[in-house]
C-alpha atoms as a PDB file:
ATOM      1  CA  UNK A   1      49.325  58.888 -34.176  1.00  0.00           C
ATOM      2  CA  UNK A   2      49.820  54.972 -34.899  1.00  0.00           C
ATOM      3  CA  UNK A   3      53.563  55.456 -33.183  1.00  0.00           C
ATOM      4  CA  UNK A   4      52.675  57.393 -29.863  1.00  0.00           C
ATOM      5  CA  UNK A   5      49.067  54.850 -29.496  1.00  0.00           C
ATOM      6  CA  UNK A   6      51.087  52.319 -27.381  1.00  0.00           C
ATOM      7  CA  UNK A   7      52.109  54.653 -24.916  1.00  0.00           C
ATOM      8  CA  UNK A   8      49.002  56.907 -24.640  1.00  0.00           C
ATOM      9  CA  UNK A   9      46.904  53.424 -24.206  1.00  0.00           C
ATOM     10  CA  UNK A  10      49.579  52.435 -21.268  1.00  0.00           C
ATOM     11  CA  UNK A  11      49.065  55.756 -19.650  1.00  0.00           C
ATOM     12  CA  UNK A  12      44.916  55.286 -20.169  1.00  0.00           C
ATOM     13  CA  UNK A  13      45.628  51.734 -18.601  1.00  0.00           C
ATOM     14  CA  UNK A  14      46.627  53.074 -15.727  1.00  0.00           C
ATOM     15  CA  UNK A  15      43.716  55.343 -14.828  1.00  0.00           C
ATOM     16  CA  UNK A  16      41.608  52.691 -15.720  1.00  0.00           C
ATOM     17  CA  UNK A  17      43.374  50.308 -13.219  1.00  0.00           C
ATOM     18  CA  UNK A  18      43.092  53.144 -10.579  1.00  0.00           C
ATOM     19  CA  UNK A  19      39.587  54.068 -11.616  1.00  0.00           C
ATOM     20  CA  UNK A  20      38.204  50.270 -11.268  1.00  0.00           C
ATOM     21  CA  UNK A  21      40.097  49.739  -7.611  1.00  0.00           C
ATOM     22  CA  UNK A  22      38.354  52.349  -6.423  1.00  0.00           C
ATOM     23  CA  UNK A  23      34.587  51.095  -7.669  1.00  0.00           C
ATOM     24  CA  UNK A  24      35.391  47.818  -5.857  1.00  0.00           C
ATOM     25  CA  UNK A  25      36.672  49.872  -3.038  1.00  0.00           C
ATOM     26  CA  UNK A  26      34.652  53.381  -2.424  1.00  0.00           C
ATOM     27  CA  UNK A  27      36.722  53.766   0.613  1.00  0.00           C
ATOM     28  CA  UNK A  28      40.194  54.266  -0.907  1.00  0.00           C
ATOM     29  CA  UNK A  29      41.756  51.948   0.915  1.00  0.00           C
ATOM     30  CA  UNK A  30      44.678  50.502  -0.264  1.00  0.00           C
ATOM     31  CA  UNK A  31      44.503  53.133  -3.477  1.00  0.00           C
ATOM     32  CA  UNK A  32      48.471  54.357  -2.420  1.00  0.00           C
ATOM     33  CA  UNK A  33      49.160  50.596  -2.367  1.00  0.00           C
ATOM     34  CA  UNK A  34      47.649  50.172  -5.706  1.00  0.00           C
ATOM     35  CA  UNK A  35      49.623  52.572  -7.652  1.00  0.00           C
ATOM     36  CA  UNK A  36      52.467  51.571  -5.821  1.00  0.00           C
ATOM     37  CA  UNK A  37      51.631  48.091  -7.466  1.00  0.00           C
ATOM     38  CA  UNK A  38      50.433  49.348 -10.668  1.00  0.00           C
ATOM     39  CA  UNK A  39      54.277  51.044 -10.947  1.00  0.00           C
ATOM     40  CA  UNK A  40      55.919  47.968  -9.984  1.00  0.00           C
ATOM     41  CA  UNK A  41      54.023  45.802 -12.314  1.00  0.00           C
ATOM     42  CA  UNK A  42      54.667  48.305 -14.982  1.00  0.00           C
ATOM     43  CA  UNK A  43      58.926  48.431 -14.369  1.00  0.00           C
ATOM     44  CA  UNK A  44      58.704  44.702 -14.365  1.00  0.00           C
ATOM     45  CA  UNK A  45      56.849  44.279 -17.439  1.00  0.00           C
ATOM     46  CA  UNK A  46      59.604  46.732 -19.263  1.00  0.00           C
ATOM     47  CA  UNK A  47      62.522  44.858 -17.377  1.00  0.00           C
ATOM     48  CA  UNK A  48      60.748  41.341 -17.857  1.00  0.00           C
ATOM     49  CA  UNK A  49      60.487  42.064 -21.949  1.00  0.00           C
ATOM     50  CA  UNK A  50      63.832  43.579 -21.950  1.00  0.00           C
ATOM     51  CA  UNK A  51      65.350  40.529 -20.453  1.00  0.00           C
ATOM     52  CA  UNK A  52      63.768  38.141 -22.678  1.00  0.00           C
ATOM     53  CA  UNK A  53      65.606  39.791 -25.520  1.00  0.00           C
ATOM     54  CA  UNK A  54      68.801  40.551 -23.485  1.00  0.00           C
ATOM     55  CA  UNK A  55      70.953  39.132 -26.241  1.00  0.00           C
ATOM     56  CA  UNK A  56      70.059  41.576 -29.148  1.00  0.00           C
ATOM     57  CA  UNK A  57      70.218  44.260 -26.575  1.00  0.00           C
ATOM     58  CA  UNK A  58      73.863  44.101 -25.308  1.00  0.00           C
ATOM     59  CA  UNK A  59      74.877  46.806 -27.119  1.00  0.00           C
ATOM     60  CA  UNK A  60      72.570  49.480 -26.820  1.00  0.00           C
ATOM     61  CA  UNK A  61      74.053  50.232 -23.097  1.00  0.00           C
ATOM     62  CA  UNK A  62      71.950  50.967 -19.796  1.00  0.00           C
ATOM     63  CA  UNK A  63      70.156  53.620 -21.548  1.00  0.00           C
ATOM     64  CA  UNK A  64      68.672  51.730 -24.177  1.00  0.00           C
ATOM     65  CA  UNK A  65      67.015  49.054 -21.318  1.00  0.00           C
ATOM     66  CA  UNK A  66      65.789  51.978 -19.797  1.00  0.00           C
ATOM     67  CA  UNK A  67      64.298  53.163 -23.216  1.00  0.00           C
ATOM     68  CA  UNK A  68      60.094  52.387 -23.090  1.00  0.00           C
ATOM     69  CA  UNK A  69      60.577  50.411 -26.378  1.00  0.00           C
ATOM     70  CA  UNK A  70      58.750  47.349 -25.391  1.00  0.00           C
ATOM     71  CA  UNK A  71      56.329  45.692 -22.853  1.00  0.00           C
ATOM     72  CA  UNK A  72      55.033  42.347 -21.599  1.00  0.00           C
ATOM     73  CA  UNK A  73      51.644  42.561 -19.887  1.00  0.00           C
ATOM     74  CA  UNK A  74      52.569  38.887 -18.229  1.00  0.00           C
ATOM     75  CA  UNK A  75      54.461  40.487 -15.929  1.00  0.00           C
ATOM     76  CA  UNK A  76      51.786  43.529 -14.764  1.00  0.00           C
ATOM     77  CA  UNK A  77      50.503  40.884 -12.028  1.00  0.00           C
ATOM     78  CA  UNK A  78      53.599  40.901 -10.031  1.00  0.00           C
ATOM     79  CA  UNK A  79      53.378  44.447  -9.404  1.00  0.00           C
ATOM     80  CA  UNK A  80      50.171  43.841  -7.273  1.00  0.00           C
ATOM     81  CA  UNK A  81      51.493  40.568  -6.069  1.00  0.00           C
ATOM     82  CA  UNK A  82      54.257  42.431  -4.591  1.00  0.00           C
ATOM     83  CA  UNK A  83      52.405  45.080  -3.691  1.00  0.00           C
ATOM     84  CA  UNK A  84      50.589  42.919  -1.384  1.00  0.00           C
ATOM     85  CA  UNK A  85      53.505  42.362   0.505  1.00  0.00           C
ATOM     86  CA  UNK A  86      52.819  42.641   4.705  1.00  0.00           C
ATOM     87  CA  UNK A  87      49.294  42.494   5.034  1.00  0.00           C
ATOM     88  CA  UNK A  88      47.384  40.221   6.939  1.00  0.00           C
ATOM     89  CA  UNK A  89      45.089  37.558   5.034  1.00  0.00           C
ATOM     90  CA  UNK A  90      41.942  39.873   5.371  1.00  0.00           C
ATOM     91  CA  UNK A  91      43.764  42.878   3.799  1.00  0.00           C
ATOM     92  CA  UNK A  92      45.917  41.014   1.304  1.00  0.00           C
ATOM     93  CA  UNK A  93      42.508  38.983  -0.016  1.00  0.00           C
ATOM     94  CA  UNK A  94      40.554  42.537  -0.341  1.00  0.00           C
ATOM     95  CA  UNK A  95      43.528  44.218  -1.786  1.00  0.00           C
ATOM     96  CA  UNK A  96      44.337  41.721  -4.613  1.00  0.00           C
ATOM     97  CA  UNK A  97      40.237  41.169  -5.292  1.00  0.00           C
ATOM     98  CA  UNK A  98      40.283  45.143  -6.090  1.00  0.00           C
ATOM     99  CA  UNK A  99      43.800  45.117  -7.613  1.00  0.00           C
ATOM    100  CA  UNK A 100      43.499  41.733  -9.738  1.00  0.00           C
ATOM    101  CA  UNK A 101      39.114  42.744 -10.376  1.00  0.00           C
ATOM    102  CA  UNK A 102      40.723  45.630 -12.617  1.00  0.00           C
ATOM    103  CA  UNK A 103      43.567  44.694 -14.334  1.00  0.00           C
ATOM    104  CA  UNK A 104      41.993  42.543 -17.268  1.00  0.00           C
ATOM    105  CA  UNK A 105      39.968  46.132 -18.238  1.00  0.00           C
ATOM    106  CA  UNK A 106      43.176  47.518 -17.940  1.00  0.00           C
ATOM    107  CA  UNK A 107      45.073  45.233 -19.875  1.00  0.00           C
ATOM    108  CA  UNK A 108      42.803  45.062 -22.719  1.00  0.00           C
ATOM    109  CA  UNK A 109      42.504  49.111 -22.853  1.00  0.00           C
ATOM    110  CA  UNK A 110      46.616  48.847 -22.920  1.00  0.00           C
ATOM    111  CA  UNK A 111      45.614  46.168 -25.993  1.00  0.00           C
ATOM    112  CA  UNK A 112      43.890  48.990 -27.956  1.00  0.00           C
ATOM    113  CA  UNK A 113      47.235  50.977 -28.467  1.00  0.00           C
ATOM    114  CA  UNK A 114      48.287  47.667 -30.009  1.00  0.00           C
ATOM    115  CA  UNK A 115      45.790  47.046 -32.554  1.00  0.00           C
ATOM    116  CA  UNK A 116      45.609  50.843 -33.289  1.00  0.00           C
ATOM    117  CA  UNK A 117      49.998  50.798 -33.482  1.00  0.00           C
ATOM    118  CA  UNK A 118      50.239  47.777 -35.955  1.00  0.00           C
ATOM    119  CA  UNK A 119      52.425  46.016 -33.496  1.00  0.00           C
ATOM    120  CA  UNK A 120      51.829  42.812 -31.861  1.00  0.00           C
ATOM    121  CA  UNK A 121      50.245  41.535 -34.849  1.00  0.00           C
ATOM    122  CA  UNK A 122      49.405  37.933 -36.118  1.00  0.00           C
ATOM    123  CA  UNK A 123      50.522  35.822 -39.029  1.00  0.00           C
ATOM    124  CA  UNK A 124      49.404  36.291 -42.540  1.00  0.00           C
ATOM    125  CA  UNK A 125      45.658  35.056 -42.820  1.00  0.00           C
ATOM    126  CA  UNK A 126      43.092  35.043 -45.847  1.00  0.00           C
ATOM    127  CA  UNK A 127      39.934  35.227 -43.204  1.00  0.00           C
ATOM    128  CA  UNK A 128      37.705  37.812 -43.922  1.00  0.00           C
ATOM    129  CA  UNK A 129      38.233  39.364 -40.566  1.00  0.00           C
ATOM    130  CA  UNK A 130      41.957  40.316 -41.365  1.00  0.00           C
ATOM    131  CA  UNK A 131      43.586  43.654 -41.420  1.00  0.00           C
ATOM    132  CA  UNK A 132      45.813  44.920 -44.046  1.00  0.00           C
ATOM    133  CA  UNK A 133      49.806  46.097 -42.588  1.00  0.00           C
ATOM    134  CA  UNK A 134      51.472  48.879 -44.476  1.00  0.00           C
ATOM    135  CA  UNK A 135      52.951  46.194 -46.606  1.00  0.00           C
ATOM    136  CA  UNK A 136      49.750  45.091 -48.013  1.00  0.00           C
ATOM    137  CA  UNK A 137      49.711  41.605 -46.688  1.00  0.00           C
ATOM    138  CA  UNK A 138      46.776  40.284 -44.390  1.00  0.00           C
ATOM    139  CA  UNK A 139      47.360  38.879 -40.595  1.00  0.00           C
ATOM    140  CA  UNK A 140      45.364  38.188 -37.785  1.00  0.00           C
ATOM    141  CA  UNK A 141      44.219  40.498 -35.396  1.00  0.00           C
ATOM    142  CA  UNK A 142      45.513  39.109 -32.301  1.00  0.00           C
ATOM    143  CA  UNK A 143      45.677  42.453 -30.534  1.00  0.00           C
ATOM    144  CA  UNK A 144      41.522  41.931 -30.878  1.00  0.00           C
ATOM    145  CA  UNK A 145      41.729  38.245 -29.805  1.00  0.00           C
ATOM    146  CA  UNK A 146      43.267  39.460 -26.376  1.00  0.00           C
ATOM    147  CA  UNK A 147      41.177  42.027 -26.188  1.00  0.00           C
ATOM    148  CA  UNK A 148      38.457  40.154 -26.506  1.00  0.00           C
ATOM    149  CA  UNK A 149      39.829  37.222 -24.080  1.00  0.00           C
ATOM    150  CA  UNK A 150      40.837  39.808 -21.580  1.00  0.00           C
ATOM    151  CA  UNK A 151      36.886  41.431 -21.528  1.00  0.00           C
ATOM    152  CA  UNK A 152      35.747  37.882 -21.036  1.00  0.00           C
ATOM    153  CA  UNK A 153      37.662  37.579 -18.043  1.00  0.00           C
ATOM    154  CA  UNK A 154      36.401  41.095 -16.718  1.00  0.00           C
ATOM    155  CA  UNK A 155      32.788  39.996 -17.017  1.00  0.00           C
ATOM    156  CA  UNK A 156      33.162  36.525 -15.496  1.00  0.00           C
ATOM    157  CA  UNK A 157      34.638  37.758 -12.407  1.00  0.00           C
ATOM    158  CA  UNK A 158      31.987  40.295 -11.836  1.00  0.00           C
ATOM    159  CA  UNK A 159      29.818  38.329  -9.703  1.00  0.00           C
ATOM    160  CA  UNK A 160      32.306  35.972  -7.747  1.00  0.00           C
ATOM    161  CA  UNK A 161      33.448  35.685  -4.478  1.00  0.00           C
ATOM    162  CA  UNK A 162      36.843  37.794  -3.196  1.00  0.00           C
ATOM    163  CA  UNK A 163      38.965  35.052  -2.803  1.00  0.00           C
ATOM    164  CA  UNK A 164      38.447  33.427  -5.934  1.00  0.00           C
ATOM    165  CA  UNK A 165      39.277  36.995  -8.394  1.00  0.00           C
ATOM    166  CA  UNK A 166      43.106  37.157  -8.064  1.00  0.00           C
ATOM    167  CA  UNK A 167      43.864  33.878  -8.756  1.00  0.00           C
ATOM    168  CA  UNK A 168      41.264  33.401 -11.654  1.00  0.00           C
ATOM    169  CA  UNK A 169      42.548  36.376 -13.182  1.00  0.00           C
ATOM    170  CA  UNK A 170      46.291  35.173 -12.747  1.00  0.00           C
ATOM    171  CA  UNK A 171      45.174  32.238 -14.773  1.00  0.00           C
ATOM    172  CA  UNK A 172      43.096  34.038 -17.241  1.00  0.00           C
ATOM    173  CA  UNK A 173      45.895  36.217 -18.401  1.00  0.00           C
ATOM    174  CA  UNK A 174      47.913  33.197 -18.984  1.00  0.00           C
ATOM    175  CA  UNK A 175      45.141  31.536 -20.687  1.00  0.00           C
ATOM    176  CA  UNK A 176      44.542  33.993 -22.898  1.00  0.00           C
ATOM    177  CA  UNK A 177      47.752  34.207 -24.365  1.00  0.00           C
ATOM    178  CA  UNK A 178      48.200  30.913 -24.857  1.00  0.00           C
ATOM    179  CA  UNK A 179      44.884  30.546 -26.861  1.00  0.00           C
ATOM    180  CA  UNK A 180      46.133  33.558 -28.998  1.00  0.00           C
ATOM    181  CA  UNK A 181      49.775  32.583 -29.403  1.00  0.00           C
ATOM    182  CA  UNK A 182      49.344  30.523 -32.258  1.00  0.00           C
ATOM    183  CA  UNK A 183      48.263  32.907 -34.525  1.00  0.00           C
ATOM    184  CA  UNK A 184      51.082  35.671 -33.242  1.00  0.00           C
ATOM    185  CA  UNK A 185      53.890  36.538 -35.526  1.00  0.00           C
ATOM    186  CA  UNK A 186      57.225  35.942 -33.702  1.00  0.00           C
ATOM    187  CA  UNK A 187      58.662  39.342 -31.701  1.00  0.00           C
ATOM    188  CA  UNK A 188      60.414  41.660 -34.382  1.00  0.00           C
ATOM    189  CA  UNK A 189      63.742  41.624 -32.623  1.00  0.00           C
ATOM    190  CA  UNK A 190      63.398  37.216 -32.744  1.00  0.00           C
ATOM    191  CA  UNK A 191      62.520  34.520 -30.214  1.00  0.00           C
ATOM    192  CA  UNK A 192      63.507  35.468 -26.487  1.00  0.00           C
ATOM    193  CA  UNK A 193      65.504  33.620 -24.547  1.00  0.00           C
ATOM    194  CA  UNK A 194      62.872  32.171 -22.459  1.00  0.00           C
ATOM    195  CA  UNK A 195      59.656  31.604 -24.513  1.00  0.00           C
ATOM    196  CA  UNK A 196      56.546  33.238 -23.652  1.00  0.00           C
ATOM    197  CA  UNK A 197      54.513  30.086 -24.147  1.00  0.00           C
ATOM    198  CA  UNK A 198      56.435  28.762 -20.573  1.00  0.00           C
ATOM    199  CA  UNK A 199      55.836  32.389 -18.963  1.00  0.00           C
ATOM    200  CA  UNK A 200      52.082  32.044 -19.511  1.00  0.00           C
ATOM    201  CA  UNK A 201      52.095  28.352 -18.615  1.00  0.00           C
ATOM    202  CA  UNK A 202      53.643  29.623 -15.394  1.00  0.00           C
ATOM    203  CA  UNK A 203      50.790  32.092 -14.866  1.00  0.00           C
ATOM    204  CA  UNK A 204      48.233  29.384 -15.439  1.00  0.00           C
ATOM    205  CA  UNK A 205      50.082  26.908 -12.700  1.00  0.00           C
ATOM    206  CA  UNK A 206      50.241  29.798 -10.449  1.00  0.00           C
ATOM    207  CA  UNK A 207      46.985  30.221 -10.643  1.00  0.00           C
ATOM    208  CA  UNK A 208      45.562  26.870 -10.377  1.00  0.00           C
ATOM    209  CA  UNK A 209      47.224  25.961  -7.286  1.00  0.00           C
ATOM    210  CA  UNK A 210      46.249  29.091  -5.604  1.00  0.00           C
ATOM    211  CA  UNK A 211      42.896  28.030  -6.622  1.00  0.00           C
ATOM    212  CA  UNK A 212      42.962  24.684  -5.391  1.00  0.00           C
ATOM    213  CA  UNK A 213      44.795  26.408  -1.697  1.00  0.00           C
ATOM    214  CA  UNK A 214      41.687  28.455  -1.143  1.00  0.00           C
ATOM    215  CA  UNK A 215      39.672  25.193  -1.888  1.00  0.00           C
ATOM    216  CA  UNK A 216      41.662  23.296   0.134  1.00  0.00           C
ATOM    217  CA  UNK A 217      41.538  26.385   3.145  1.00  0.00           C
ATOM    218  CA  UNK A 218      37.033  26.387   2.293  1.00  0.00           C
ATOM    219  CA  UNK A 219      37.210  22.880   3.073  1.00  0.00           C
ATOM    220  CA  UNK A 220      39.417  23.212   6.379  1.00  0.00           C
ATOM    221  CA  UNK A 221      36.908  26.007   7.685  1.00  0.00           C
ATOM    222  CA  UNK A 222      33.789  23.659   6.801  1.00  0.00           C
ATOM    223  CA  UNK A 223      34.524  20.897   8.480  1.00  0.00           C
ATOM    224  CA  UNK A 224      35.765  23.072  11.772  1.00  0.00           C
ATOM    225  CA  UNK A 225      34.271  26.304  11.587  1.00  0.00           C
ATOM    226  CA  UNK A 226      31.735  28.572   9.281  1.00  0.00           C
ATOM    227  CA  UNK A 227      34.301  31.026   6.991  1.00  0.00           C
ATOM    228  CA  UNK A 228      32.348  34.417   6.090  1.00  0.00           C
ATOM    229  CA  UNK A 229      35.114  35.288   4.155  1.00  0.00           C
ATOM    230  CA  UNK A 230      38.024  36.010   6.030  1.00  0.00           C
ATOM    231  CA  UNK A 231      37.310  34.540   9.770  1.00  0.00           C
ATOM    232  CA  UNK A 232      37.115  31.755  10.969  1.00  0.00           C
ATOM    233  CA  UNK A 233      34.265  31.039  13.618  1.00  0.00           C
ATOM    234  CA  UNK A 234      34.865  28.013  15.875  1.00  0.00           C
ATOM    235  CA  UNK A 235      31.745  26.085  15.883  1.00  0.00           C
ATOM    236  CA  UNK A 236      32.861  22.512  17.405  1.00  0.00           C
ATOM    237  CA  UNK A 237      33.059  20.162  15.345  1.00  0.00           C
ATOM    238  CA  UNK A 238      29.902  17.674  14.161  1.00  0.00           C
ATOM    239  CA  UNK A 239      28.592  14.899  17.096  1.00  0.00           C
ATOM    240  CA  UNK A 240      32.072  16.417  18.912  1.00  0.00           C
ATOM    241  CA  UNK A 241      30.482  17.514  22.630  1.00  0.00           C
ATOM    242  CA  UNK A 242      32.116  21.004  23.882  1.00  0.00           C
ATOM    243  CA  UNK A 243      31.455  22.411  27.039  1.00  0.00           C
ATOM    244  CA  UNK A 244      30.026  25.774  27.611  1.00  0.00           C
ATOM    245  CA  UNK A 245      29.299  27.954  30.760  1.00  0.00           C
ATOM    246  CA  UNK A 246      26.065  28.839  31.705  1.00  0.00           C
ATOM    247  CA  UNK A 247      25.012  32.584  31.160  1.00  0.00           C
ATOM    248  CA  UNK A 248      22.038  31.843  33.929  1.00  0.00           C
ATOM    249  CA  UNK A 249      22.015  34.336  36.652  1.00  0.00           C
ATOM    250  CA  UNK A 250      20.858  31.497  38.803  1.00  0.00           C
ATOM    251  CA  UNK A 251      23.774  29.086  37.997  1.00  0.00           C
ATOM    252  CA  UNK A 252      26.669  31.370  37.075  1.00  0.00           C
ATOM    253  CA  UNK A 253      29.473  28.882  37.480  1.00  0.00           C
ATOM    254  CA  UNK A 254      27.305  25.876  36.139  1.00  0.00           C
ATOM    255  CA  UNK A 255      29.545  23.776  33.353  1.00  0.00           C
ATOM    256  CA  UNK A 256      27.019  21.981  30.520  1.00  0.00           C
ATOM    257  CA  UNK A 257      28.126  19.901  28.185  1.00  0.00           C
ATOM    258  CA  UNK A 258      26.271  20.656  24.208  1.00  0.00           C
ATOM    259  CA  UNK A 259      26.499  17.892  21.283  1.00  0.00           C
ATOM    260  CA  UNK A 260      27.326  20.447  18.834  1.00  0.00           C
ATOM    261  CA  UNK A 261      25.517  24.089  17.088  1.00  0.00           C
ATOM    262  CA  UNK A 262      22.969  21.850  15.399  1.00  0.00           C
ATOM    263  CA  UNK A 263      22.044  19.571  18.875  1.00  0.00           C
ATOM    264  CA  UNK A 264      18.639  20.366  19.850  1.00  0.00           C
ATOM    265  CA  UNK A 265      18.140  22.456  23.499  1.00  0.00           C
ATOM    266  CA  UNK A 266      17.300  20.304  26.560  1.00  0.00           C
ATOM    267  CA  UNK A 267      14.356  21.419  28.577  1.00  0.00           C
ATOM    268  CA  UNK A 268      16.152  23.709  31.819  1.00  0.00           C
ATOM    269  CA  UNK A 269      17.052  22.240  34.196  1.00  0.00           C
ATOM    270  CA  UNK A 270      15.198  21.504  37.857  1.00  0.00           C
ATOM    271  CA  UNK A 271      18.065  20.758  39.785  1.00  0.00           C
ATOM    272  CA  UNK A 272      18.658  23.128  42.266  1.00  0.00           C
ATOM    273  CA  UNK A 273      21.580  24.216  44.621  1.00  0.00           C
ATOM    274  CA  UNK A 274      21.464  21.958  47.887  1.00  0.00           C
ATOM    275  CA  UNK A 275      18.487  19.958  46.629  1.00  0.00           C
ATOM    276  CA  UNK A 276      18.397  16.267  47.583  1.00  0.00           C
ATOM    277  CA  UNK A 277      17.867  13.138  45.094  1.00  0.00           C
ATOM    278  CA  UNK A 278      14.708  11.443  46.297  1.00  0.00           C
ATOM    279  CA  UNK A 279      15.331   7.855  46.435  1.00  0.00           C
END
């Protein structure tokens, strides 16, 4: 049971994923899109871990790459990332809150088959809190730590805004391993060639300067505009007069001038067509 856990957790990971698009969005849209992603982020996150250790696997031919032997869950956001690919900001920012508002659940149900496999354990440890390898000797359970960082994550984005989840999340799964990577025993086949401590860094950048984009973008549509979300509605911009045609049945071609959305309304008007100024 401990050897086939992995996988059957990956599989449950990905109805998970699937099942918690489709709470955000009732309507199925996007779901093709989404497994699309889901597959993507899954063949990178094979190809991504077998790269990292492409030096002790020169030998074991195209077959053994294509082996499921190991996994990186920093790579699973690309998939939606990519997935994302051609959609207009609306779309994309829906898509990836959905995609991205599911994933840590995901990820930490993909976790389980971890803790429950033995692999992806920590170093030896006399904390009470420990678990006991085959060998008899104590480690950490950092399987549990990311589990328990990538639930975190899931309940803090609950309540947010779409545009902040993908991003947060992007630097949340980066965060996450770098709080538990301490405590991790080093990868049985030895370091990879790029270390996983820059790949999560590289998350957490990502993610921080998407963040501070969307501020940046908030900030635009305040000072020019009121942003619902997606849209941008033109509102003038403050003490800036804009001109505006009369709707009056009476004056249908009459051009006013307004301070602004927030300038008070001037009593109507008593001029009228052909009138003369008394003197």
């Amino acid at each position: 049971m401990a050897s086939i856990a992995p996988v059957l957790a990956i599989c449950a990971s990905f109805w998970v994923a699937l099942i918690g698009f489709l709470w955000r969005r009732p309507d199925g849209e996007g779901a093709l899109r989404h497994v699309v992603g889901l597959a993507l982020g899954a063949l990178v996150a094979h190809f991504g871990w077998t790269a990292l250790h492409a030096d002790r696997l020169a030998g074991v031919g195209w077959l053994g790459w294509l082996a499921p032997t190991g996994f990186s869950v920093l790579f699973v956001p690309l998939g939606p990332l990519a997935a994302a690919t051609g959609l207009d900001r609306e779309a994309r920012t829906r898509f990836l809150a959905a995609a991205f508002g599911a994933l840590p659940l995901a990820l930490a149900v993909a976790r389980c088959g971890c803790w429950i496999g033995g692999c992806c354990h920590g170093i030896p440890t006399e904390m009470p809190w420990g678990v006991s390898l085959a060998a008899g000797t104590t480690v950490h359970p950092t399987s549990a730590y990311e589990i328990a960082a990538l639930l975190s994550i899931h309940l803090a984005i609950t309540r947010i805004s779409d545009r902040w989840i993908a991003p947060l999340v992007l630097a949340g799964v980066g965060v996450a391993r770098l709080l538990v990577d301490p405590w991790r025993a080093g990868p049985p086949l030895g370091p990879p060639i790029v270390p996983v401590v820059a790949i999560a860094s590289a998350l957490v950048a990502g993610g921080g300067v998407w963040i501070l984009v969307e501020h940046a973008r908030r900030l635009s549509f305040a000072s020019g505009g009121v942003d619902d979300g997606f849209q941008r509605r033109s509102m003038g911009a403050p003490g800036r007069p804009r001109r505006v045609r009369s709707a009056s049945p009476s004056h249908p071609g009459e051009i006013r001038r307004c301070a602004g959305p927030s300038a008070p309304k001037s009593a109507p008007s008593r001029w009228r067509p052909g009138a003369r100024s008394r003197g």
